[in-house]
C-alpha atoms as a PDB file:
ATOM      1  CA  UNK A   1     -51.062  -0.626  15.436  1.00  0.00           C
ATOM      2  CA  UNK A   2     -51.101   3.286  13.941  1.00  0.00           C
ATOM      3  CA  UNK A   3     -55.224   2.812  13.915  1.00  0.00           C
ATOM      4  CA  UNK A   4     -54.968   1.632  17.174  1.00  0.00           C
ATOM      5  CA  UNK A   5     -53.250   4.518  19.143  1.00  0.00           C
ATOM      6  CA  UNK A   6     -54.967   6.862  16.718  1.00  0.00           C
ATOM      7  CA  UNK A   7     -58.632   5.997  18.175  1.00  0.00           C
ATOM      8  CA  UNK A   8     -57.073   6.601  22.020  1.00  0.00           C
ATOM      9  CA  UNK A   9     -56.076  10.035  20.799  1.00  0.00           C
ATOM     10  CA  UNK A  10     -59.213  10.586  19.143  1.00  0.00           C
ATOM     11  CA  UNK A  11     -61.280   9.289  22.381  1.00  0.00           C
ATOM     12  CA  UNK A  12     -58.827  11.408  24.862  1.00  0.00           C
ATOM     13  CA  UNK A  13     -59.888  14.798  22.464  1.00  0.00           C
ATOM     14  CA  UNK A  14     -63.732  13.401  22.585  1.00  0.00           C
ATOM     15  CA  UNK A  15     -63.521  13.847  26.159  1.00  0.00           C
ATOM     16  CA  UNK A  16     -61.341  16.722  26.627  1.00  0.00           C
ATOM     17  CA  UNK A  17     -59.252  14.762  28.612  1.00  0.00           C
ATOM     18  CA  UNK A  18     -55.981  17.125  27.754  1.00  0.00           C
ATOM     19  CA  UNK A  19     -53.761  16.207  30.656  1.00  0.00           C
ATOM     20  CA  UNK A  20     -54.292  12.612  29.952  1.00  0.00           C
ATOM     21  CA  UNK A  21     -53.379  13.261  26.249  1.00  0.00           C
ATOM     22  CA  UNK A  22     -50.384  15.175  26.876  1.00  0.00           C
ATOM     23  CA  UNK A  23     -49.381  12.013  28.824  1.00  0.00           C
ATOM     24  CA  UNK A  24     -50.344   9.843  26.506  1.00  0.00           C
ATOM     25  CA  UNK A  25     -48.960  11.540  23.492  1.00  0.00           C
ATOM     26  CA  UNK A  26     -45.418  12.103  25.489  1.00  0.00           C
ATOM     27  CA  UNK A  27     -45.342   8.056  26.230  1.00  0.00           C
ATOM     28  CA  UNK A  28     -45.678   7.561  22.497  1.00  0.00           C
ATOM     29  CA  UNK A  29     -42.743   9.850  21.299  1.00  0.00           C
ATOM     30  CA  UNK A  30     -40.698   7.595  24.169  1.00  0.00           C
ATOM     31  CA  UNK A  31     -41.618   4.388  22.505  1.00  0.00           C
ATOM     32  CA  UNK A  32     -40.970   5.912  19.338  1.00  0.00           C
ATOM     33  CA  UNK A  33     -37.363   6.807  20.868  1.00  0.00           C
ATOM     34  CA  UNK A  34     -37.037   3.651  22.089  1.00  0.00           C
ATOM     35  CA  UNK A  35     -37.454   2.113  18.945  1.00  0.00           C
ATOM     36  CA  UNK A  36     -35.396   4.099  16.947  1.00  0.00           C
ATOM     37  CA  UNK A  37     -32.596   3.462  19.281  1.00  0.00           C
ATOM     38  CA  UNK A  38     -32.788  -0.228  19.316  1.00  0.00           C
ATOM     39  CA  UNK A  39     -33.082   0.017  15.508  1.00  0.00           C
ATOM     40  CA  UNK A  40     -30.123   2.099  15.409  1.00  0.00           C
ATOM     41  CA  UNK A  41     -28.126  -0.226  17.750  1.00  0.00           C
ATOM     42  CA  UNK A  42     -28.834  -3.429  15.925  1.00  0.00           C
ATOM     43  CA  UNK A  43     -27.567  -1.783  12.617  1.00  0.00           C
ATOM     44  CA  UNK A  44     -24.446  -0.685  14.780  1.00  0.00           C
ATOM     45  CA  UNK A  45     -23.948  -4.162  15.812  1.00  0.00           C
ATOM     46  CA  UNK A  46     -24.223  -5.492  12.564  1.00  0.00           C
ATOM     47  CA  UNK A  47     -21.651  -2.995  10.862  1.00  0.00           C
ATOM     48  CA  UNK A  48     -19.788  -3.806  13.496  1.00  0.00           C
ATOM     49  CA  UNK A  49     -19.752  -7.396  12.502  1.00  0.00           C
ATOM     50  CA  UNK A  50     -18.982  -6.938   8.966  1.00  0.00           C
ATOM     51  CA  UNK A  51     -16.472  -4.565  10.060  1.00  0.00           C
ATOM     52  CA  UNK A  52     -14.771  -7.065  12.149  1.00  0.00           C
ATOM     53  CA  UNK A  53     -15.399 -10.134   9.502  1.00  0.00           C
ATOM     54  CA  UNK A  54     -13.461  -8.073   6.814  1.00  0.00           C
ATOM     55  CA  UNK A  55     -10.261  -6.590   9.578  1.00  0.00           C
ATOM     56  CA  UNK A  56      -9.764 -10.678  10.335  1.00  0.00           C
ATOM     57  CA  UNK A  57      -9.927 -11.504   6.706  1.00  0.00           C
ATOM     58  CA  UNK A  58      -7.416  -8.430   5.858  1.00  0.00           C
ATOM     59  CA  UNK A  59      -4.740  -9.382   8.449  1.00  0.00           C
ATOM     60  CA  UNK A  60      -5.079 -12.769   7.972  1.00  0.00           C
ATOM     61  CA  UNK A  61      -3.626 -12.139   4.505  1.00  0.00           C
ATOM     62  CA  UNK A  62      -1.229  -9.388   6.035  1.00  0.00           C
ATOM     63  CA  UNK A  63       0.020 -12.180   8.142  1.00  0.00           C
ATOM     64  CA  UNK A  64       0.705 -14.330   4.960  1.00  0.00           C
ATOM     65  CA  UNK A  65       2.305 -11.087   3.149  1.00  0.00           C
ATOM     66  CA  UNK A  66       4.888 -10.496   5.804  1.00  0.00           C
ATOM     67  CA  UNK A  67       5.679 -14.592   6.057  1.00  0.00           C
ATOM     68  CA  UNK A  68       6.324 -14.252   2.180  1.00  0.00           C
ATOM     69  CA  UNK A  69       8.313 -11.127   2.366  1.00  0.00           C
ATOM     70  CA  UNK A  70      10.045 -12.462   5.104  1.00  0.00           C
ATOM     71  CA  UNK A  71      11.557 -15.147   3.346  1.00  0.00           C
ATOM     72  CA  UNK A  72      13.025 -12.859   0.489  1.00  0.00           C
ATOM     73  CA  UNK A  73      14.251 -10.656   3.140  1.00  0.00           C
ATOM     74  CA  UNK A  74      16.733 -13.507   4.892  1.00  0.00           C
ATOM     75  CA  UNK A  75      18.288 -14.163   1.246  1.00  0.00           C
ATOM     76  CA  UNK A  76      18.811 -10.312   0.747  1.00  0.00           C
ATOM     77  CA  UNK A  77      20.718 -10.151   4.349  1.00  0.00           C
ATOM     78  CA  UNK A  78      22.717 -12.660   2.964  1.00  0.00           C
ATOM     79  CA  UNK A  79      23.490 -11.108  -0.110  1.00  0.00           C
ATOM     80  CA  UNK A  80      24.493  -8.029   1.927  1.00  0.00           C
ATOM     81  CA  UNK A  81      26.888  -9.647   3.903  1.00  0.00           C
ATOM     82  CA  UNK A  82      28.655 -11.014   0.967  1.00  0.00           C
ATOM     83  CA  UNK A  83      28.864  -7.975  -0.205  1.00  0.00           C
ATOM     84  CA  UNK A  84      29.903  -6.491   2.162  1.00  0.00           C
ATOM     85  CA  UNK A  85      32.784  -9.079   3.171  1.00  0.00           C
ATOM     86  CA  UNK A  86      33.946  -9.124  -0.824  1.00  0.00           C
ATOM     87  CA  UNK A  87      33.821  -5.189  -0.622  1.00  0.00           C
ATOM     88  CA  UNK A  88      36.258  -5.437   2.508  1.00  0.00           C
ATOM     89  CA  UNK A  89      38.404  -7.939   1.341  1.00  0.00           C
ATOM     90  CA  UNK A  90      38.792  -5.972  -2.316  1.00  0.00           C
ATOM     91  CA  UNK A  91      39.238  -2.488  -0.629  1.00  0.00           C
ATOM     92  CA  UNK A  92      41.975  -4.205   1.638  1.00  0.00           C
ATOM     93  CA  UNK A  93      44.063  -5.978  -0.894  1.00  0.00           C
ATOM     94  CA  UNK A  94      44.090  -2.641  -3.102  1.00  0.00           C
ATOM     95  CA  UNK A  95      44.455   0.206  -0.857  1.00  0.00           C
ATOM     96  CA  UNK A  96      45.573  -0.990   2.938  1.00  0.00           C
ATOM     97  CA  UNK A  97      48.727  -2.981   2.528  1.00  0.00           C
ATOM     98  CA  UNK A  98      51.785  -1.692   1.923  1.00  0.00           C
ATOM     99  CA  UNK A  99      52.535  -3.459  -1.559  1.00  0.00           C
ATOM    100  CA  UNK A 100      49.281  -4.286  -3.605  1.00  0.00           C
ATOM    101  CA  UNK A 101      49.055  -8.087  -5.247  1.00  0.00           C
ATOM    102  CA  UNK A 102      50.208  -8.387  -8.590  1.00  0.00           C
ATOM    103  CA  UNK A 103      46.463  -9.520  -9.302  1.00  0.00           C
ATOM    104  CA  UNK A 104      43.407 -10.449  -7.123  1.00  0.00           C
ATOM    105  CA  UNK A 105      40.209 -12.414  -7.868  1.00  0.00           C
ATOM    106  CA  UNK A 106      36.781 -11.289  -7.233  1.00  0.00           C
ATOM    107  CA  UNK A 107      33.720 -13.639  -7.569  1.00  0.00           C
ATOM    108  CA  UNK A 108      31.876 -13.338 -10.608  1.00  0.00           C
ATOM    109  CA  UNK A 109      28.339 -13.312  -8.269  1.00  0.00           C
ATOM    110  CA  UNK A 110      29.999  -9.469  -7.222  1.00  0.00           C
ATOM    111  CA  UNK A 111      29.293  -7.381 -10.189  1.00  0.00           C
ATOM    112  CA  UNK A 112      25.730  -8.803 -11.114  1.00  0.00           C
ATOM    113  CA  UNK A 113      24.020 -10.347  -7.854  1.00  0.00           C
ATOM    114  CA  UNK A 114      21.600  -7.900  -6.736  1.00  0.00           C
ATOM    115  CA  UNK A 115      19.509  -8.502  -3.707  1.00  0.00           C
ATOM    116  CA  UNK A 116      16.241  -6.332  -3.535  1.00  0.00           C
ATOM    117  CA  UNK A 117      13.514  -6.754  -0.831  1.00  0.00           C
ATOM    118  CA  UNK A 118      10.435  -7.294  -2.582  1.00  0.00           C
ATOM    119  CA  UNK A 119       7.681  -7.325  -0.391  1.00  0.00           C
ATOM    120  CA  UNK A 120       4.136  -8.167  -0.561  1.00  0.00           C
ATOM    121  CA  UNK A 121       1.703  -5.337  -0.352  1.00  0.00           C
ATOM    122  CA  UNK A 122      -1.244  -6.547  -1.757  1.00  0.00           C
ATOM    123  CA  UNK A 123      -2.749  -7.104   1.698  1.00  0.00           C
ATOM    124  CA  UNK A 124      -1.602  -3.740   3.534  1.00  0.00           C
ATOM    125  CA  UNK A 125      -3.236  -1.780   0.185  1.00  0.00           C
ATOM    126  CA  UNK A 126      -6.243  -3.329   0.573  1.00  0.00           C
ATOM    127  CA  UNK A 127      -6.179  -2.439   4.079  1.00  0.00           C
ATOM    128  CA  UNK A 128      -5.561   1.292   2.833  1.00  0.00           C
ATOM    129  CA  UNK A 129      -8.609   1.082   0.910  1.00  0.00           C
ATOM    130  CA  UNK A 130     -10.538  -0.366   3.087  1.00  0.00           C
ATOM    131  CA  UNK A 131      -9.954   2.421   5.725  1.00  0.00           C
ATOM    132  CA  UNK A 132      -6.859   1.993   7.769  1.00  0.00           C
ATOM    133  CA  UNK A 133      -8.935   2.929  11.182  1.00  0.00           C
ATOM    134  CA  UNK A 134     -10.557  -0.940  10.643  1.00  0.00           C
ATOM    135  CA  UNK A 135      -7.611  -2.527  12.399  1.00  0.00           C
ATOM    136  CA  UNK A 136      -9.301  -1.918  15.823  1.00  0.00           C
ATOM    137  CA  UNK A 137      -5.885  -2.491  17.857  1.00  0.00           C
ATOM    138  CA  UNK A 138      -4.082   1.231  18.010  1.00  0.00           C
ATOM    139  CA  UNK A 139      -0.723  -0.174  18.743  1.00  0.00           C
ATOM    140  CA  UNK A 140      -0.798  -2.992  15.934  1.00  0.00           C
ATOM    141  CA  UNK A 141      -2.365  -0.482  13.681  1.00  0.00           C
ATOM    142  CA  UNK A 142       0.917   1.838  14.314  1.00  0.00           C
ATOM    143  CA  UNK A 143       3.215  -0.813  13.936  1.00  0.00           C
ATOM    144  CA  UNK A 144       2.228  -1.946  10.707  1.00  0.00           C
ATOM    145  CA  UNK A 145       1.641   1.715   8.892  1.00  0.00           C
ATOM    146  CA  UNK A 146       5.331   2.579  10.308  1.00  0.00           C
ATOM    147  CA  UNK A 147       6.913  -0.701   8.594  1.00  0.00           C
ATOM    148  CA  UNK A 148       5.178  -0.522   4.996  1.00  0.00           C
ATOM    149  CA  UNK A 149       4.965   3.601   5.170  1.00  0.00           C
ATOM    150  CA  UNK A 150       8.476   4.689   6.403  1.00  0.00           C
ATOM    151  CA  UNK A 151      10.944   1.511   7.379  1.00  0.00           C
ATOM    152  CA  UNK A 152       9.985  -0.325   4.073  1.00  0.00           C
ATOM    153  CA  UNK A 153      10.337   3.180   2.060  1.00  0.00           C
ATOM    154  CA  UNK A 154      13.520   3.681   3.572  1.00  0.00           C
ATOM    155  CA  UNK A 155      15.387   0.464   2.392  1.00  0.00           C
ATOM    156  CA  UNK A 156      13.512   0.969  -1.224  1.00  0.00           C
ATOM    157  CA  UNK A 157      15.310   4.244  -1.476  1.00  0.00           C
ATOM    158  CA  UNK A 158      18.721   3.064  -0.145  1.00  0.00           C
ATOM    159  CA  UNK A 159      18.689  -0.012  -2.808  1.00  0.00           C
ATOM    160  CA  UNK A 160      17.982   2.205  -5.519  1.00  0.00           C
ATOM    161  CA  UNK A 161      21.267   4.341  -4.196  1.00  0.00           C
ATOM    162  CA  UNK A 162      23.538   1.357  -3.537  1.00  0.00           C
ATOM    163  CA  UNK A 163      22.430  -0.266  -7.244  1.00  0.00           C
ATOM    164  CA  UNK A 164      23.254   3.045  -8.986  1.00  0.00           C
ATOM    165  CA  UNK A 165      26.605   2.929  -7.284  1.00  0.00           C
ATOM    166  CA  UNK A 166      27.053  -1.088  -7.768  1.00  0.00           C
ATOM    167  CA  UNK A 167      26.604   0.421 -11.403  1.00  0.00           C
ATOM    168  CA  UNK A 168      29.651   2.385 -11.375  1.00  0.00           C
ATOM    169  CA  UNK A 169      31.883  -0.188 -10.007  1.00  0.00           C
ATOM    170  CA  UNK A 170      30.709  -2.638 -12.907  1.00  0.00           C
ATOM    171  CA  UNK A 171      31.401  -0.200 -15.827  1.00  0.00           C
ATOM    172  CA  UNK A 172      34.677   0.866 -14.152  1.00  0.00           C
ATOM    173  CA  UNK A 173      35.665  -2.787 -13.839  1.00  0.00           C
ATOM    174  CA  UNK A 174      34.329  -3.462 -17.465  1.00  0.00           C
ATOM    175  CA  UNK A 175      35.670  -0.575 -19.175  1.00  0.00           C
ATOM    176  CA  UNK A 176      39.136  -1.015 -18.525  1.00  0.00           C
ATOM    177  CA  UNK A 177      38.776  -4.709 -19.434  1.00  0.00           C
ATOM    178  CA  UNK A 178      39.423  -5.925 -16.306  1.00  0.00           C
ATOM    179  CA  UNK A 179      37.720  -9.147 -16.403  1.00  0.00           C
ATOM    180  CA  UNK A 180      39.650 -12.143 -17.922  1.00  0.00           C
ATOM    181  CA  UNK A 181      37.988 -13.424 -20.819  1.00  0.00           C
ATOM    182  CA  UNK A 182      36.158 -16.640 -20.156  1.00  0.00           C
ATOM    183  CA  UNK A 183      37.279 -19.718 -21.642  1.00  0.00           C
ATOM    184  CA  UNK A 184      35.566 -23.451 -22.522  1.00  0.00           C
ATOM    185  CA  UNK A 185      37.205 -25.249 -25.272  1.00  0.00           C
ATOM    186  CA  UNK A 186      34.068 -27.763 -25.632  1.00  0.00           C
ATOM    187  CA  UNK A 187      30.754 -24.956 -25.600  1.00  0.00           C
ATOM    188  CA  UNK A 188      29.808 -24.048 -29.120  1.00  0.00           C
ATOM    189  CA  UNK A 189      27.762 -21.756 -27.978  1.00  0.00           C
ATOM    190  CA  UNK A 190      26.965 -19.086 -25.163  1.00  0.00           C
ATOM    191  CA  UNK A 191      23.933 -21.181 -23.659  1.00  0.00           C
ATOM    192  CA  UNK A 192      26.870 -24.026 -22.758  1.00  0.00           C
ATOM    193  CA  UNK A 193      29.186 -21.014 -21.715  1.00  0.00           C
ATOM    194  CA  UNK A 194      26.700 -19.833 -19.622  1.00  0.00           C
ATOM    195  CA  UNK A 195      25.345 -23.035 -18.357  1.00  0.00           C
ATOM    196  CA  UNK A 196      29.350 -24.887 -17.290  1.00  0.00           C
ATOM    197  CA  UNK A 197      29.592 -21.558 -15.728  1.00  0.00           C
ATOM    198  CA  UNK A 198      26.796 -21.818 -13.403  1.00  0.00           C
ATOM    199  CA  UNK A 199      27.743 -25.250 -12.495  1.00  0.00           C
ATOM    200  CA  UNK A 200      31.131 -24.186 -11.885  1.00  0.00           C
ATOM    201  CA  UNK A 201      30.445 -21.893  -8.309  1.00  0.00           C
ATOM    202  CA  UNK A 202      34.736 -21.390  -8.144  1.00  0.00           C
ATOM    203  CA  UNK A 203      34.497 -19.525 -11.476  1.00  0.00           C
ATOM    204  CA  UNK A 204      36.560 -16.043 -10.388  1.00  0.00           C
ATOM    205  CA  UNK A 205      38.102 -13.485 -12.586  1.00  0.00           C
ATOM    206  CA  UNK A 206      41.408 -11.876 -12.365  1.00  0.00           C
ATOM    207  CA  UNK A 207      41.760  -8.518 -12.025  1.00  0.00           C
ATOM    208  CA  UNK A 208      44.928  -5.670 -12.830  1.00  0.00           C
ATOM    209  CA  UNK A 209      45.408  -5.048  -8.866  1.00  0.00           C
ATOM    210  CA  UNK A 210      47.779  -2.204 -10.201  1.00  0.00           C
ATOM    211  CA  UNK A 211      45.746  -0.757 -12.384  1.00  0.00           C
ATOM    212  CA  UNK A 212      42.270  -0.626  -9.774  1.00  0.00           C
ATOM    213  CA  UNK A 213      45.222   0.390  -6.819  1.00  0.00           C
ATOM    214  CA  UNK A 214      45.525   3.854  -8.888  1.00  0.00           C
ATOM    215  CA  UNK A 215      41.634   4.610  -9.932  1.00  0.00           C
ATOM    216  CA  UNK A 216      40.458   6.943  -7.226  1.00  0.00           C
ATOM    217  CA  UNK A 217      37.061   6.516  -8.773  1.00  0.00           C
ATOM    218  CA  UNK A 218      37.142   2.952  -8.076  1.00  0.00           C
ATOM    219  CA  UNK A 219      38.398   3.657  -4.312  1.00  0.00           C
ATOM    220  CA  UNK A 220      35.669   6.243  -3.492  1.00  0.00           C
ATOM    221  CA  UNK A 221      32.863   3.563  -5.097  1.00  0.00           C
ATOM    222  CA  UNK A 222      34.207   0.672  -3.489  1.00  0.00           C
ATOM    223  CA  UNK A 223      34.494   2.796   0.007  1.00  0.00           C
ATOM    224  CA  UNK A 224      30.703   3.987  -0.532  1.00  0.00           C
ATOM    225  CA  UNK A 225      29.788   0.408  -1.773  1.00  0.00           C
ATOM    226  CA  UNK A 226      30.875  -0.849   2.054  1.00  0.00           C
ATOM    227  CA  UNK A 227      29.360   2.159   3.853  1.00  0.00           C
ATOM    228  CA  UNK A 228      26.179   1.997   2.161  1.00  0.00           C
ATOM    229  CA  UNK A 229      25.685  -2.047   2.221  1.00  0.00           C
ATOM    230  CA  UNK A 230      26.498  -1.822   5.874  1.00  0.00           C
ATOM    231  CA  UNK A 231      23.623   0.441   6.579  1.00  0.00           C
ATOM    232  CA  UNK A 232      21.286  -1.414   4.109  1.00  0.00           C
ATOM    233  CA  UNK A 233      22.479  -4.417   6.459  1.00  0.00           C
ATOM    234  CA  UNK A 234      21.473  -2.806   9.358  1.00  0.00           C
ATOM    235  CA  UNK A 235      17.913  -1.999   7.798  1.00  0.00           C
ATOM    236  CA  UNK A 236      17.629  -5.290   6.748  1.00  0.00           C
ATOM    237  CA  UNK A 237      17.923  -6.880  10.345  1.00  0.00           C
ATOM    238  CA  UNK A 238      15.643  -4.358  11.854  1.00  0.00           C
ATOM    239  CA  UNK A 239      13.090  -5.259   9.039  1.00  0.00           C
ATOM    240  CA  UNK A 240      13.240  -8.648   9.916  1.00  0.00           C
ATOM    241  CA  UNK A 241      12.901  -8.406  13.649  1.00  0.00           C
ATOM    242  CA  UNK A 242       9.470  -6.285  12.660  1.00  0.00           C
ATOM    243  CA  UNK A 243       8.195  -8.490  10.917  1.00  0.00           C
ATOM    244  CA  UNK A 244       8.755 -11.344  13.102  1.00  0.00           C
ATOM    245  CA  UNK A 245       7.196  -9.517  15.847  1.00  0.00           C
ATOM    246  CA  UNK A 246       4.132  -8.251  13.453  1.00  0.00           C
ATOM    247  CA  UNK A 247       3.436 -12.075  12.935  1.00  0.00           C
ATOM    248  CA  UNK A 248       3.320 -12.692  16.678  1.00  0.00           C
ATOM    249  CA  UNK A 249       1.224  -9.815  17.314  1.00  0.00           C
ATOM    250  CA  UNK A 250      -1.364 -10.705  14.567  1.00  0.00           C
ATOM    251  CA  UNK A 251      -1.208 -14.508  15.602  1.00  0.00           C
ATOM    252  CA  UNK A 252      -2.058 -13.187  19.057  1.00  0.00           C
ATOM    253  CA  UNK A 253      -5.350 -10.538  17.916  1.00  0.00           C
ATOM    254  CA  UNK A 254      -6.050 -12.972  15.309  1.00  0.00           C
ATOM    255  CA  UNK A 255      -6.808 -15.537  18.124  1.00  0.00           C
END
């Protein structure tokens, strides 16, 4: 083909045919436009295929990410709300009637259940790496950077605050030997103690009422324990109704 447009060139110079040639060499840059474009435009398309393959693949396992992290996130709202009712109920008894009890009971669950949201990220790193620009739709794109880059940051920091706190009340509590020894006249050993326990979910302890009426220390932690559990609450429920509507939204592009 390069042989053949040479010897028209040659010919048109042969016979001093320059307008001819001018024409003829100005068609041949065209073509040679022409076909650069169209090359250039096929390898667009085809990035733009892989590009698209790998954002379906990606949010397809977002999808499954959020489902899993939504699942863990219903047991920790219901963690906070016992918390926060046992919190209410405690704080009550002590401090808000006129005579405290002699003694109250608090569930054993209350100093050592922890609920923490532990999401899946996998997925949304990848994503990161991959260039967070390949999730094509702007408004899904926003929504999912502002849940794993600011909501889910701000209930990781606020359960790091409310278990430092939860700390306090359990070494106040334990320190002054609060807790009533726990008793099982047939385990010879702390594996049965531990295990007729668990079985048992009525197990409580009794607690000095008159001694936790007069810590301040105790007041101010159980007072910030409600405050902040209410807010982590509050977090929680917002993170779940994101997450159900991410879902939705990626079943919808994903189709």
């Amino acid at each position: 083909m390069i042989s053949f447009f040479r010897k028209i060139r040659q010919k048109l110079l042969s016979q001093n045919q320059v307008t001819r040639y001018l024409v003829y060499a100005l068609g041949e840059i065209f073509l040679v436009v022409i076909g650069i474009l169209i090359a250039l435009q096929i390898n667009n398309w085809n990035e733009s295929q892989k590009n698209k393959a790998t954002e379906q693949k990606l949010l397809k396992e977002l999808k499954d990410d959020l489902s899993e992290t939504l699942k863990d996130l219903k047991t920790d709202i219901v963690i906070a709300s016992d918390h926060l009712a046992m919190s209410d109920s405690l704080y009550s008894s002590l401090y808000l009637k006129k005579e405290a009890p002699d003694a109250i009971t608090i569930d054993f669950w209350f100093l050592y259940k922890r609920g923490s949201l532990f999401a899946k990220i996998s997925s949304y790193e990848s994503i990161k790496n991959a260039g967070i620009d390949l999730i094509q739709d702007d408004e899904l794109r926003i929504q999912i950077t502002n849940f794993y880059e600011m909501d889910l940051m701000r209930i990781i920091n606020l359960e790091n605050i409310i278990s430092k706190n939860r700390d306090e009340i359990q070494n106040i509590l334990i320190s002054k030997k609060f807790l009533q020894d726990s008793k099982c006249e047939t385990c010879e050993s702390l594996t049965q103690l531990l295990a007729q326990e668990n079985l048992d979910k009525n197990i409580l302890r009794t607690i000095d009422a008159e001694a936790l009426s007069s810590d301040p220390e105790f007041n101010q932690s159980l007072k910030l324990h409600f405050i902040r559990y209410n807010t982590l609450k509050r977090y929680y429920l917002d993170a779940e109704r994101d997450i159900e509507l991410m879902v939705q939204n990626l079943d919808d592009y994903l189709k």
